[in-house]
PDB file of N, CA and C in Angstrom:
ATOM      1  N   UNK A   1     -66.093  71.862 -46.152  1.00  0.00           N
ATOM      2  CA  UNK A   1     -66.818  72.060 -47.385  1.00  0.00           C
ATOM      3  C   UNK A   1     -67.606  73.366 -47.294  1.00  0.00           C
ATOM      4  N   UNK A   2     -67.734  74.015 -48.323  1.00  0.00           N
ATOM      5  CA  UNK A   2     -68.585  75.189 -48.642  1.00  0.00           C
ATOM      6  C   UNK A   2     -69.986  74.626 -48.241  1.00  0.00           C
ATOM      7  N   UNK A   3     -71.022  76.032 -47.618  1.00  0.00           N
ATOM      8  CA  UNK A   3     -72.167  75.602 -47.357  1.00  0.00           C
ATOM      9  C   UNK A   3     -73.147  76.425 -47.196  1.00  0.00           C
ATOM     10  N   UNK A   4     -74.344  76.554 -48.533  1.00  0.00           N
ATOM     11  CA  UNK A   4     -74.995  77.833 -48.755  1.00  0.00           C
ATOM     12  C   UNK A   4     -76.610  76.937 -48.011  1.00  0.00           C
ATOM     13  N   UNK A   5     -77.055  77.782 -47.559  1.00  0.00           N
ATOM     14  CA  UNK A   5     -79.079  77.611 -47.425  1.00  0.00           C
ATOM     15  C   UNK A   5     -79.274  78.514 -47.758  1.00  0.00           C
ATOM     16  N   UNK A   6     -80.613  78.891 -48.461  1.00  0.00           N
ATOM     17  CA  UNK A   6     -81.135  79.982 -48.863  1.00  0.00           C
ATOM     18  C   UNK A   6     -83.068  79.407 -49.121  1.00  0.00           C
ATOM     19  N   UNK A   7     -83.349  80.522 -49.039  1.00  0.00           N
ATOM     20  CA  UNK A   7     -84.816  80.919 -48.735  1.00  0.00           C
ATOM     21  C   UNK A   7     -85.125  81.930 -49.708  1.00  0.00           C
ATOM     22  N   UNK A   8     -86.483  82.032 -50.635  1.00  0.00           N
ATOM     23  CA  UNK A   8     -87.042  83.014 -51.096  1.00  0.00           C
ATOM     24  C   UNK A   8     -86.358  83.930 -50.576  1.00  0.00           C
ATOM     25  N   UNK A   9     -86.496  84.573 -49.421  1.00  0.00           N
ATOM     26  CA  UNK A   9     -86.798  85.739 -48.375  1.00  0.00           C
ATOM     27  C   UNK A   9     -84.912  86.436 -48.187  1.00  0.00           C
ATOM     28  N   UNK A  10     -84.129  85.211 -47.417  1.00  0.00           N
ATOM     29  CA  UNK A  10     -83.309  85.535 -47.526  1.00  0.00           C
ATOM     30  C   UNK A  10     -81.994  84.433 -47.228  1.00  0.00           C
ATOM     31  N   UNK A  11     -80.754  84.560 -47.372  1.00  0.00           N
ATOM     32  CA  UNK A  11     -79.701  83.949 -46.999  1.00  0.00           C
ATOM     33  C   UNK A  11     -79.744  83.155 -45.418  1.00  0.00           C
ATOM     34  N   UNK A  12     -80.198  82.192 -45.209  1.00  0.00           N
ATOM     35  CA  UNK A  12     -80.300  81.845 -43.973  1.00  0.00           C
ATOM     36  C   UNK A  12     -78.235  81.505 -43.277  1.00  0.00           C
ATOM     37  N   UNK A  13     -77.589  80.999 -44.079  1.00  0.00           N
ATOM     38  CA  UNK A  13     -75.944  79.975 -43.774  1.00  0.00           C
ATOM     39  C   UNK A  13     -74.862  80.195 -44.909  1.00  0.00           C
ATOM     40  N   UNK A  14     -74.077  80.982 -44.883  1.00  0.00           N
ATOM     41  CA  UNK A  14     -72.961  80.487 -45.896  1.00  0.00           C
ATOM     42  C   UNK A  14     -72.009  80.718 -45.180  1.00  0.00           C
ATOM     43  N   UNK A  15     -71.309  79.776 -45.298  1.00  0.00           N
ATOM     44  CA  UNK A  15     -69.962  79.616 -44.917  1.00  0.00           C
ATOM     45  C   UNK A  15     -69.209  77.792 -44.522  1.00  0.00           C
ATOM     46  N   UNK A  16     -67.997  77.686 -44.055  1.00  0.00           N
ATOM     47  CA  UNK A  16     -67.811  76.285 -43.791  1.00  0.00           C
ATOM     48  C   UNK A  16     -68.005  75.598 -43.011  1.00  0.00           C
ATOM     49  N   UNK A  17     -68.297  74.028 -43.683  1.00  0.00           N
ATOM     50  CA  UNK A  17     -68.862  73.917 -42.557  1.00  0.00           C
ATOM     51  C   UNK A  17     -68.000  71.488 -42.221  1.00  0.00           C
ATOM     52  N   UNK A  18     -67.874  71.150 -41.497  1.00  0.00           N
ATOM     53  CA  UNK A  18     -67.548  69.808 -41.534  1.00  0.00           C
ATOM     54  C   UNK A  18     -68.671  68.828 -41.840  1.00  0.00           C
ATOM     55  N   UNK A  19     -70.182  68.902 -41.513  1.00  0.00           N
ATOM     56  CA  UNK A  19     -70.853  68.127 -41.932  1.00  0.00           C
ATOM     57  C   UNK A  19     -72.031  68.700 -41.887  1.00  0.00           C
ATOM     58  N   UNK A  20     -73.076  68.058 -43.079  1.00  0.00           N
ATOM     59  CA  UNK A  20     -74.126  68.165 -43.016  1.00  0.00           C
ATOM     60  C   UNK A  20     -75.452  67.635 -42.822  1.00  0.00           C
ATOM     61  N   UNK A  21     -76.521  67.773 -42.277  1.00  0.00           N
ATOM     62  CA  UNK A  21     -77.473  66.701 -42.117  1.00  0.00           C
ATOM     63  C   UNK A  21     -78.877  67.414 -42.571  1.00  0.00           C
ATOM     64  N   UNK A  22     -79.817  66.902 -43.656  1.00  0.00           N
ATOM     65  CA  UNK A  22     -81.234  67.343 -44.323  1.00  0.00           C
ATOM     66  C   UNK A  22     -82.110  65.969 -43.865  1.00  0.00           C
ATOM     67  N   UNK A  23     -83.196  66.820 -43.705  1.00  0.00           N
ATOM     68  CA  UNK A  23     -84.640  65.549 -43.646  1.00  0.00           C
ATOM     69  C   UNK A  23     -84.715  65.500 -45.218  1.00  0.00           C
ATOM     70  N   UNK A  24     -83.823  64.484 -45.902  1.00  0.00           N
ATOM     71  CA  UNK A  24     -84.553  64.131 -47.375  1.00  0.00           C
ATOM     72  C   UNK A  24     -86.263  63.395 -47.488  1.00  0.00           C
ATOM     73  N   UNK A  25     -86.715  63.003 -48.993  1.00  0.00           N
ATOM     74  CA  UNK A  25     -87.968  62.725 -48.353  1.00  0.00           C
ATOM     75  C   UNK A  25     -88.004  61.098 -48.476  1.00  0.00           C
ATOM     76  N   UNK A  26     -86.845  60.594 -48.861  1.00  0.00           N
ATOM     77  CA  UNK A  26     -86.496  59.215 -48.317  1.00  0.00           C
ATOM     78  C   UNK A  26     -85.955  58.664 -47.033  1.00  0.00           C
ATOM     79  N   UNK A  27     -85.957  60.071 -46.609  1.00  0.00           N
ATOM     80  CA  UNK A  27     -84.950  59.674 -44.777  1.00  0.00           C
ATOM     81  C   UNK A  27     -84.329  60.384 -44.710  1.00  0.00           C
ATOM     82  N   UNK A  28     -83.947  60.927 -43.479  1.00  0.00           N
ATOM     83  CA  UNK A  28     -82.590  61.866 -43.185  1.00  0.00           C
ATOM     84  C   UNK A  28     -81.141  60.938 -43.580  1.00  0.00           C
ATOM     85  N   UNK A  29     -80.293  62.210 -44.330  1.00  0.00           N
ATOM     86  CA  UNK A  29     -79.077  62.137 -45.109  1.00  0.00           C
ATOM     87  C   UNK A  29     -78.455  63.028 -44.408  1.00  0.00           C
ATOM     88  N   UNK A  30     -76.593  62.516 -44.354  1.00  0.00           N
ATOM     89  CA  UNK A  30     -75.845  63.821 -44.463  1.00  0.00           C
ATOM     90  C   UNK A  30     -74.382  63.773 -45.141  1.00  0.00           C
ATOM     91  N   UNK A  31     -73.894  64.788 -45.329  1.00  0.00           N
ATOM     92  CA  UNK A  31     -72.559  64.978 -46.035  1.00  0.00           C
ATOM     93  C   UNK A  31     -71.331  65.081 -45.001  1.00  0.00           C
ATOM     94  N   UNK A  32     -70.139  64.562 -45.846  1.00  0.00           N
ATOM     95  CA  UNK A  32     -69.116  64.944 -45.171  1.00  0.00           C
ATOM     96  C   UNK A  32     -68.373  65.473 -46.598  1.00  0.00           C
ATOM     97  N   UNK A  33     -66.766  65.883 -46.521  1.00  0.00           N
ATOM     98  CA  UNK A  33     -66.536  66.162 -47.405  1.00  0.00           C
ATOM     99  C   UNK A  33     -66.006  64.867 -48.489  1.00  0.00           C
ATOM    100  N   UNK A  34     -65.846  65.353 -49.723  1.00  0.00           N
ATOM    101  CA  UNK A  34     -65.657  64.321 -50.835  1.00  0.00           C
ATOM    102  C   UNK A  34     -66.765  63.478 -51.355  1.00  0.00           C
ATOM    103  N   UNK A  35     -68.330  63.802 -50.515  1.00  0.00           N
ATOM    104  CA  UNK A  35     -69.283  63.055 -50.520  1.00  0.00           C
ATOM    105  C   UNK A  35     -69.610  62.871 -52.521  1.00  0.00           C
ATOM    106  N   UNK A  36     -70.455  61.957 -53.020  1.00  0.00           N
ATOM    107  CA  UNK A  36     -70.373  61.951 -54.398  1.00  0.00           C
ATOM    108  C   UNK A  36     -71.657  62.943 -54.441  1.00  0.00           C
ATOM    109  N   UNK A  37     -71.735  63.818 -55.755  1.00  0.00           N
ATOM    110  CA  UNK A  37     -72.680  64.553 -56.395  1.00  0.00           C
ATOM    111  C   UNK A  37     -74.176  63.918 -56.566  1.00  0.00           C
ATOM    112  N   UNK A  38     -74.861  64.879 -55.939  1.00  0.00           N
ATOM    113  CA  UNK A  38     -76.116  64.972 -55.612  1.00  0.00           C
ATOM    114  C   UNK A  38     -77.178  65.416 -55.146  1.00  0.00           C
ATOM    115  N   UNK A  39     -78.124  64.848 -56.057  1.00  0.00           N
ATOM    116  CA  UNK A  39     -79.451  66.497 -56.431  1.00  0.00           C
ATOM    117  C   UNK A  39     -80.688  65.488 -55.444  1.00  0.00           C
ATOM    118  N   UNK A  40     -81.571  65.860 -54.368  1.00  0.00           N
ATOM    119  CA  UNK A  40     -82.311  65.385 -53.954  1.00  0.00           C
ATOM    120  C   UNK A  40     -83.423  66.543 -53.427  1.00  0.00           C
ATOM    121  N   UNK A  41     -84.382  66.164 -53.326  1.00  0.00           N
ATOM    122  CA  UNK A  41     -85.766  66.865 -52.908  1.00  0.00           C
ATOM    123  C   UNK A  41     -85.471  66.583 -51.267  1.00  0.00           C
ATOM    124  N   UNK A  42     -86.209  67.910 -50.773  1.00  0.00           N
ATOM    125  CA  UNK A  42     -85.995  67.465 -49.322  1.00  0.00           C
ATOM    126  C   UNK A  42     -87.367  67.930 -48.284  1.00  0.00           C
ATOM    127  N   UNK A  43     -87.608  67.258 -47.302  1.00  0.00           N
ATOM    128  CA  UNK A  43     -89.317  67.129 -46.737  1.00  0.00           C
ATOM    129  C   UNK A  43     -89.237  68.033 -45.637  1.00  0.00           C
ATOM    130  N   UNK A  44     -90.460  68.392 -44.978  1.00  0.00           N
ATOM    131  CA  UNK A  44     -90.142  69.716 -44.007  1.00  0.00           C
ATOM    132  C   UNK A  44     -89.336  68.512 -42.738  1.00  0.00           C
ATOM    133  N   UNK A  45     -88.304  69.854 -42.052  1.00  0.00           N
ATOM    134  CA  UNK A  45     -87.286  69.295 -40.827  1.00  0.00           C
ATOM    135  C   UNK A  45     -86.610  70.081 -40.694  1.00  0.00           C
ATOM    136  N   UNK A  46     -85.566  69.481 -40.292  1.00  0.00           N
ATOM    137  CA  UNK A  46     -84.003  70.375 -39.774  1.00  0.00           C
ATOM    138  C   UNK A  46     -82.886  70.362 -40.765  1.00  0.00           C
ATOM    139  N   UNK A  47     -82.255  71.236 -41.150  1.00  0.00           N
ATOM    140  CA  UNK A  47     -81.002  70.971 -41.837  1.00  0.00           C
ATOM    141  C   UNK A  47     -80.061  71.500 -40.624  1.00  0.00           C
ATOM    142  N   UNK A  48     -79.029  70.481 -40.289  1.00  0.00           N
ATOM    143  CA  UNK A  48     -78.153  70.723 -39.167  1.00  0.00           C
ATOM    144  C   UNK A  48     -76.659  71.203 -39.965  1.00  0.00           C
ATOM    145  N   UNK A  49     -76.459  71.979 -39.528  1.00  0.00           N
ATOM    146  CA  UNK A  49     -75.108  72.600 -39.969  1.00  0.00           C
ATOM    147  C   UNK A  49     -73.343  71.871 -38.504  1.00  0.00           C
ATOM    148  N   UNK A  50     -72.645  71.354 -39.313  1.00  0.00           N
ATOM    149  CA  UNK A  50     -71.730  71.471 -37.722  1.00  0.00           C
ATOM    150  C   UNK A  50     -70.334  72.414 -38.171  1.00  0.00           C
ATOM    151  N   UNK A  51     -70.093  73.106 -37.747  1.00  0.00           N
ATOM    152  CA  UNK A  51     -69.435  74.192 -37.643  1.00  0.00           C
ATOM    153  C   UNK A  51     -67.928  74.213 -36.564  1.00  0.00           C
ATOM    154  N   UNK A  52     -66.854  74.801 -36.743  1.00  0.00           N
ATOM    155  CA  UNK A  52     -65.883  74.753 -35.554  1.00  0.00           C
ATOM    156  C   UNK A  52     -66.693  75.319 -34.509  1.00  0.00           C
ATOM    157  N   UNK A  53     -67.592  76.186 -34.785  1.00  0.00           N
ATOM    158  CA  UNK A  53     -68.026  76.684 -33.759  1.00  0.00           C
ATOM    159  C   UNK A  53     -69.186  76.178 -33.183  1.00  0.00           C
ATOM    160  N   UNK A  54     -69.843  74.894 -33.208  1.00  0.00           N
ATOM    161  CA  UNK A  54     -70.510  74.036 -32.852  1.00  0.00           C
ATOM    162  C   UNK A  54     -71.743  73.857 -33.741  1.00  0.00           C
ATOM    163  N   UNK A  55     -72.618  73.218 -33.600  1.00  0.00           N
ATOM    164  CA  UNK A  55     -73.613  72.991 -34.558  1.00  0.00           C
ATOM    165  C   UNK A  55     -75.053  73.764 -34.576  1.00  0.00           C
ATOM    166  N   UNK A  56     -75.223  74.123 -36.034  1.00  0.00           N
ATOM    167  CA  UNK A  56     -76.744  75.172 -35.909  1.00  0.00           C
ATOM    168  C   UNK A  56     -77.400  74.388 -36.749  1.00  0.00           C
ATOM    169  N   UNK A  57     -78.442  74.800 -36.604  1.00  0.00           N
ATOM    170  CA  UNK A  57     -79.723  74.036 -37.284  1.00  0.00           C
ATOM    171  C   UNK A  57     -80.976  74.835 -37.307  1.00  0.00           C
ATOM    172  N   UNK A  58     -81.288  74.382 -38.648  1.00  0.00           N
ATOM    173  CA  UNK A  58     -82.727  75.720 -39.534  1.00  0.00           C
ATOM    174  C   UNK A  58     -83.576  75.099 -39.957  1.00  0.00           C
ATOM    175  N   UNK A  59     -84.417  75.537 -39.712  1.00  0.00           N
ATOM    176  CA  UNK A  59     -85.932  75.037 -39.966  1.00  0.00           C
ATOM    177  C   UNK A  59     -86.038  74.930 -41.579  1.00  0.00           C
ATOM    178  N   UNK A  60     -86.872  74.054 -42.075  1.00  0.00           N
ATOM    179  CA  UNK A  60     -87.269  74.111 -43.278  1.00  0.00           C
ATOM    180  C   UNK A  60     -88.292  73.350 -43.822  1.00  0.00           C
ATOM    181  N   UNK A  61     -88.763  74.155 -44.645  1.00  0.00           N
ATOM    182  CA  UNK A  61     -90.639  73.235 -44.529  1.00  0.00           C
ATOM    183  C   UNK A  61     -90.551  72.764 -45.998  1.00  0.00           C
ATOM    184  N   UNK A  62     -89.277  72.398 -46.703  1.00  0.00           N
ATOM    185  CA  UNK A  62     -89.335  71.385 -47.736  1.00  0.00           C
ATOM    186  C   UNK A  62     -87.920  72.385 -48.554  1.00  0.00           C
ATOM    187  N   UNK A  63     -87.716  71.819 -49.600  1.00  0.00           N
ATOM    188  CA  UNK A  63     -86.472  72.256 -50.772  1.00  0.00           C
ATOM    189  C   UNK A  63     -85.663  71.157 -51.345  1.00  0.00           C
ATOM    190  N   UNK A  64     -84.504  71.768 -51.954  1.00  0.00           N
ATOM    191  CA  UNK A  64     -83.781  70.721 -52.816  1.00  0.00           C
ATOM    192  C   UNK A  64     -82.430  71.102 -52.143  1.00  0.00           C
ATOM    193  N   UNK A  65     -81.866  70.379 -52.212  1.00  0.00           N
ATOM    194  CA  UNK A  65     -80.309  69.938 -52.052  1.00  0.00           C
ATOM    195  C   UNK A  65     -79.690  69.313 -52.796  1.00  0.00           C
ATOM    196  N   UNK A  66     -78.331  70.128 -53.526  1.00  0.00           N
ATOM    197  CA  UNK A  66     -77.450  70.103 -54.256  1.00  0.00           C
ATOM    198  C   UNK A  66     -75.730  69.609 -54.221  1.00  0.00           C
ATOM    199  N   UNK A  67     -75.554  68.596 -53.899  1.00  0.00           N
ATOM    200  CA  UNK A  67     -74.017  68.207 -53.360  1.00  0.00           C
ATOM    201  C   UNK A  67     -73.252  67.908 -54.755  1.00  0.00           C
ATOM    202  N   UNK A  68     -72.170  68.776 -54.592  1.00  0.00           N
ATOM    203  CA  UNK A  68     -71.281  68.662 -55.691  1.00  0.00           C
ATOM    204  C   UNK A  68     -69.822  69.510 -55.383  1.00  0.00           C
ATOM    205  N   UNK A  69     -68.840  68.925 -55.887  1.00  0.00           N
ATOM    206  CA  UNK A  69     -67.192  69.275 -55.517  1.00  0.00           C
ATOM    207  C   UNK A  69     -67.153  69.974 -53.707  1.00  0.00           C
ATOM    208  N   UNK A  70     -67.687  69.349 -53.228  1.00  0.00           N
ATOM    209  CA  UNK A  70     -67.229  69.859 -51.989  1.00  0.00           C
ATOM    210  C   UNK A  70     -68.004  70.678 -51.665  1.00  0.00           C
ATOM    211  N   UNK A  71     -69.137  71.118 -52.172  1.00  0.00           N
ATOM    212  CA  UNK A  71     -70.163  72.540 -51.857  1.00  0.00           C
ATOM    213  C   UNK A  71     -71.528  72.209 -51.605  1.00  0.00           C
ATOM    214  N   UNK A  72     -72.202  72.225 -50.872  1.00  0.00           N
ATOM    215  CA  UNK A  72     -73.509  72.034 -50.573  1.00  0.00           C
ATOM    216  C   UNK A  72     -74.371  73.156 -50.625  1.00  0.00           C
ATOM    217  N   UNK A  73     -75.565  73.500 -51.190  1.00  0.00           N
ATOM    218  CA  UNK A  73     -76.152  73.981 -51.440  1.00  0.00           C
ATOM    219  C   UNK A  73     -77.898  73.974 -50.848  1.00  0.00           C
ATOM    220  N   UNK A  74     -78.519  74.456 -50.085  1.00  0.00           N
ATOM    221  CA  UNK A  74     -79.738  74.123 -49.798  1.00  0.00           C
ATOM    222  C   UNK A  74     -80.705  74.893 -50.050  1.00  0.00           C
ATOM    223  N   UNK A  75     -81.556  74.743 -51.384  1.00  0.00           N
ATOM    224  CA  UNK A  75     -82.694  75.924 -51.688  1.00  0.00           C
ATOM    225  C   UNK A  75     -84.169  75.473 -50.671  1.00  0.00           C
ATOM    226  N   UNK A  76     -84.153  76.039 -49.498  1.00  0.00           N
ATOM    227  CA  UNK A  76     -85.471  76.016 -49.041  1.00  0.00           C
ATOM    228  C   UNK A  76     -86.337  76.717 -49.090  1.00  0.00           C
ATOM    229  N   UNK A  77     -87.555  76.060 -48.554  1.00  0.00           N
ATOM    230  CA  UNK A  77     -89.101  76.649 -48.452  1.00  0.00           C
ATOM    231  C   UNK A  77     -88.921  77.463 -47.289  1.00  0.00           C
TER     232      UNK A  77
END
């Protein structure tokens, strides 16, 4: 699945990625692909990226997350 983070400041991640994991502010969530569409607020933590090339993970002190057709989207603080 497609997979953007972004920050005021700048582009932190785009590119593909197999799964995803956000501190939502109901609990940590994550995506795989085909996941269903969805808009959630998200609390300061980690958004973990996993990658062929193994897994990264970015700080973030709150934002929203956007899951829809296969593309994830993460506007952080």
């Amino acid at each position: 699945m497609k997979v953007e983070i972004i920050t005021p400041d700048k582009e932190l991640f785009k590119g593909e990625a197999s799964y995803v994991g956000v501190p939502g502010v109901d609990g940590s969530m994550g995506f795989l692909n085909n996941h269903a569409p969805l808009i959630t607020v998200l609390r300061a933590g980690e958004v973990q990226v996993k990658t062929d090339s193994g897994v990264k993970a970015f700080a973030v002190k709150g934002g929203v997350v956007e899951v829809s057709n296969n593309t994830v989207i993460v506007l952080a603080e």
